[in-house]
C-alpha atoms as a PDB file:
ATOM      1  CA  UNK A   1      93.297  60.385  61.309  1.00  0.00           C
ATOM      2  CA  UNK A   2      94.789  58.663  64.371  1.00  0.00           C
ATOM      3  CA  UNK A   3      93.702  58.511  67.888  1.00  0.00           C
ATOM      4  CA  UNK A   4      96.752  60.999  69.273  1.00  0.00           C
ATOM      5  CA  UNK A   5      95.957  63.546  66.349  1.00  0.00           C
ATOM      6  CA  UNK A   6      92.527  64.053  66.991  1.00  0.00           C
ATOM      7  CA  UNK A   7      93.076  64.961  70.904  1.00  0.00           C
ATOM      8  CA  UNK A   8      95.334  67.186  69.886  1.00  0.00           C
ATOM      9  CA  UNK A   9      93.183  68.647  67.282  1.00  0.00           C
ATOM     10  CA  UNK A  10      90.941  68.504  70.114  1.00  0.00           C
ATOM     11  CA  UNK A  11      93.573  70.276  72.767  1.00  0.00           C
ATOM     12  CA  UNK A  12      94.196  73.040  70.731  1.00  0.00           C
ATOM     13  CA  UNK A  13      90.893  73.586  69.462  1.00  0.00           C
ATOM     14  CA  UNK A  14      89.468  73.882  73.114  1.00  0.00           C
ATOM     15  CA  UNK A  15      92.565  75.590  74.070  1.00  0.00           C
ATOM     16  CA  UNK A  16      91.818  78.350  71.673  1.00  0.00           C
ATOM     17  CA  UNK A  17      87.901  78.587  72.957  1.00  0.00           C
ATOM     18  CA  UNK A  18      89.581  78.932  76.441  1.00  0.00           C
ATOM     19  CA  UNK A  19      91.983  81.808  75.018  1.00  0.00           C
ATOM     20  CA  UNK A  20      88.969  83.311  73.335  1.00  0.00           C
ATOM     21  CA  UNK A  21      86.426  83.585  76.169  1.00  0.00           C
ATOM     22  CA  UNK A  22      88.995  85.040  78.690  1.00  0.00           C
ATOM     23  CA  UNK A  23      90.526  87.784  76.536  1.00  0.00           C
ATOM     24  CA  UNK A  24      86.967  88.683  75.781  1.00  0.00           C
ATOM     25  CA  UNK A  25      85.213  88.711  79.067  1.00  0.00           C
ATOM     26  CA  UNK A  26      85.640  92.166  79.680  1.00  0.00           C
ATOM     27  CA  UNK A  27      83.564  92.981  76.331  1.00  0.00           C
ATOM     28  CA  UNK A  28      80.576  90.790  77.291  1.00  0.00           C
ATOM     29  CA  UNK A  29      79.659  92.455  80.546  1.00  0.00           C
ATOM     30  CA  UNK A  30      77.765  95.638  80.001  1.00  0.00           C
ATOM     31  CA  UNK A  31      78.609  97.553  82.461  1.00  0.00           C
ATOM     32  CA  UNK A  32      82.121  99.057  83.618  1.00  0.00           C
ATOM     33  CA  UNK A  33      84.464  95.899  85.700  1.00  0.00           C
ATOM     34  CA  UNK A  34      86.892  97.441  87.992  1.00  0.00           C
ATOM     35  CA  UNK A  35      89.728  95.241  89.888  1.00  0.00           C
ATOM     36  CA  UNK A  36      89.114  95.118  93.933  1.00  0.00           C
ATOM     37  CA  UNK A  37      91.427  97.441  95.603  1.00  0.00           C
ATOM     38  CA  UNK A  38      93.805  95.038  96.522  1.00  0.00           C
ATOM     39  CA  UNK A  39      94.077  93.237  93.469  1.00  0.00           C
ATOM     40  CA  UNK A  40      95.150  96.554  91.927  1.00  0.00           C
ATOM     41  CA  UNK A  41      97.224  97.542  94.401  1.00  0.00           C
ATOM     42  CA  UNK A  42      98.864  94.235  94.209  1.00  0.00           C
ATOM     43  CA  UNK A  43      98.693  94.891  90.249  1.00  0.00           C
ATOM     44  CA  UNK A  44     101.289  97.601  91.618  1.00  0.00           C
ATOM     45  CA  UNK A  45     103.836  95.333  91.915  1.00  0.00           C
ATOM     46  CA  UNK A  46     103.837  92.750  89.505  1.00  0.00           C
ATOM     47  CA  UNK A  47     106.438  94.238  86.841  1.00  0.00           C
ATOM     48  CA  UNK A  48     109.060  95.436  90.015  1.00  0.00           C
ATOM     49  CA  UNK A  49     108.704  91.640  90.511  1.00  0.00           C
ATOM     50  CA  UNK A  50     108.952  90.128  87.446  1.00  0.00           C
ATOM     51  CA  UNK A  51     111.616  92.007  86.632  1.00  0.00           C
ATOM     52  CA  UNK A  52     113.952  91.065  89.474  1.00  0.00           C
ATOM     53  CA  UNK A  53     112.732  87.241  88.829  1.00  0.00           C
ATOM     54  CA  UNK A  54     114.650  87.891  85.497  1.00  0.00           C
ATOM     55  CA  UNK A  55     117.748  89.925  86.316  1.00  0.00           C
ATOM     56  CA  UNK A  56     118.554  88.722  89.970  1.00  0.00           C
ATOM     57  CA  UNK A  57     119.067  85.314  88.991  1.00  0.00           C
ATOM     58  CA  UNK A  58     121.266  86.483  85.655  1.00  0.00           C
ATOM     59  CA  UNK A  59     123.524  88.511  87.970  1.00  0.00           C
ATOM     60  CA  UNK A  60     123.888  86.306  90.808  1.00  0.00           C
ATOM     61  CA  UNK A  61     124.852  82.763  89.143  1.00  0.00           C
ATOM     62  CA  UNK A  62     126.323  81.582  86.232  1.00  0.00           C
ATOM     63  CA  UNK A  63     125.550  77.580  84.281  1.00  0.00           C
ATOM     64  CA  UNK A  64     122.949  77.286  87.348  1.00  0.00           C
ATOM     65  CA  UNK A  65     125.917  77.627  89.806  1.00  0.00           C
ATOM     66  CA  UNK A  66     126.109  80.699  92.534  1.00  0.00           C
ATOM     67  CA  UNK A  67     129.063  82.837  91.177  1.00  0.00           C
ATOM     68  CA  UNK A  68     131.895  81.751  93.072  1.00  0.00           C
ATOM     69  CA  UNK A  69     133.682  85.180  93.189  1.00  0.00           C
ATOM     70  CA  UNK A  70     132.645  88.574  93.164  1.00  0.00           C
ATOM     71  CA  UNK A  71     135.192  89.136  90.084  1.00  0.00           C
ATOM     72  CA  UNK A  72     132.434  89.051  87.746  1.00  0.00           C
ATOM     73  CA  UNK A  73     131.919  92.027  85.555  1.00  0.00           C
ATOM     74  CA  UNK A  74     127.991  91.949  85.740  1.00  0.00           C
ATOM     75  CA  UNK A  75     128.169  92.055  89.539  1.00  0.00           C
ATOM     76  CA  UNK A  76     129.769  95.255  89.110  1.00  0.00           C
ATOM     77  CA  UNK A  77     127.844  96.753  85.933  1.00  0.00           C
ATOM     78  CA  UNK A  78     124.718  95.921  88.303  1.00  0.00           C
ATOM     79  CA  UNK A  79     126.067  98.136  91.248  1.00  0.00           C
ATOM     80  CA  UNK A  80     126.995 101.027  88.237  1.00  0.00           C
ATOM     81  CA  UNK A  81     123.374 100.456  87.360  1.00  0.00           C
ATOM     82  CA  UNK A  82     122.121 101.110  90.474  1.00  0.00           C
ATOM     83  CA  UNK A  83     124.086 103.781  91.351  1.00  0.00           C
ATOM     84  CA  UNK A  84     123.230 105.561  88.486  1.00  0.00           C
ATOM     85  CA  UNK A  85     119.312 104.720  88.337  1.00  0.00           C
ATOM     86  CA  UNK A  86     119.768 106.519  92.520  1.00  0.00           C
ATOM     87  CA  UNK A  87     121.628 109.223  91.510  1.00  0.00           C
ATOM     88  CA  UNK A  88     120.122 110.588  88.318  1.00  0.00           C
ATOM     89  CA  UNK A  89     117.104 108.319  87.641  1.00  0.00           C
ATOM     90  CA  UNK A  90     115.816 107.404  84.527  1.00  0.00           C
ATOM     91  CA  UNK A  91     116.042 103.968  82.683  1.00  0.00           C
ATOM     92  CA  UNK A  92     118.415 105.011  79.735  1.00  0.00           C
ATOM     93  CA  UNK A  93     121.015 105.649  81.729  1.00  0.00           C
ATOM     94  CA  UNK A  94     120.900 102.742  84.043  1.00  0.00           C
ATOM     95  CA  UNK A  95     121.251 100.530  81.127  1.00  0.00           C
ATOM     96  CA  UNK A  96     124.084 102.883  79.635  1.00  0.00           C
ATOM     97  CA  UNK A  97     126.293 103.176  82.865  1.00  0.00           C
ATOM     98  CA  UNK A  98     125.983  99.501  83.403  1.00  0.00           C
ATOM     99  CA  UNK A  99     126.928  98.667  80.217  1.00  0.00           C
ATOM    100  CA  UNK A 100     129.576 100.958  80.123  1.00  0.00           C
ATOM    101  CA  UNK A 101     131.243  99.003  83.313  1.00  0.00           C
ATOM    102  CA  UNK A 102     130.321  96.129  81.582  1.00  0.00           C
ATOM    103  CA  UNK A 103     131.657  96.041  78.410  1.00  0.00           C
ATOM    104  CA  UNK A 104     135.355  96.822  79.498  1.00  0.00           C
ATOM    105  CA  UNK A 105     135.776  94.210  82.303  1.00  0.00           C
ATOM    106  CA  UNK A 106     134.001  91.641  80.296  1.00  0.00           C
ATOM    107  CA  UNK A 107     136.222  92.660  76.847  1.00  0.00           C
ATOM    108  CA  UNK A 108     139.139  94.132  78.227  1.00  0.00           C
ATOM    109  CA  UNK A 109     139.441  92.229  81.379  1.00  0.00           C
ATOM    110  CA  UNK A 110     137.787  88.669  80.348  1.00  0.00           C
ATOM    111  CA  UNK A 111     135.880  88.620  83.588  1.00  0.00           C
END
């Protein structure tokens, strides 16, 4: 066994241990853990967040570049999106209306 596969027989084994112990720290402690207020309400916020890091960036540029017109059918399907998810609420439907802009203008339209 060579020098580079053992550290990374190593690496992964320790890796694992790591994994191990800090998915199962809330089972050694016997009594209840809660959060601090802050981190939970900051908790609050985390999928809002990591949700626009995802989206925002898909609807605003295009190969890394800033979209260079507004002409671009998911500009629009995003406003339909909104719109709809103000309006009536409800996560369904967002993705339905936007996809329903979507589809034609992208198809139809080659935007």
């Amino acid at each position: 066994m060579g020098d580079t596969s053992l550290w990374t027989l190593l690496t992964i084994v320790l890796l694992g241990c790591i994994t191990v112990i800090t998915r199962g720290f809330f089972f050694i402690s016997s009594k209840p853990w809660h959060l601090p207020r802050w981190a939970e309400r900051g908790l609050q916020y985390a999928p809002i967040a990591a949700l626009a890091a995802v989206v925002i960036p898909e609807i605003v540029t295009d190969q890394g570049q800033l979209i260079a017109t507004i002409l671009d059918a998911r500009v629009f399907a995003a406003v339909a999106g909104a719109a709809w998810f103000f309006w009536r609420g409800g996560v369904l439907g967002t993705i339905l209306s936007g996809m329903a802009v979507y589809l034609p203008l992208r198809l139809g339209l080659g935007w």
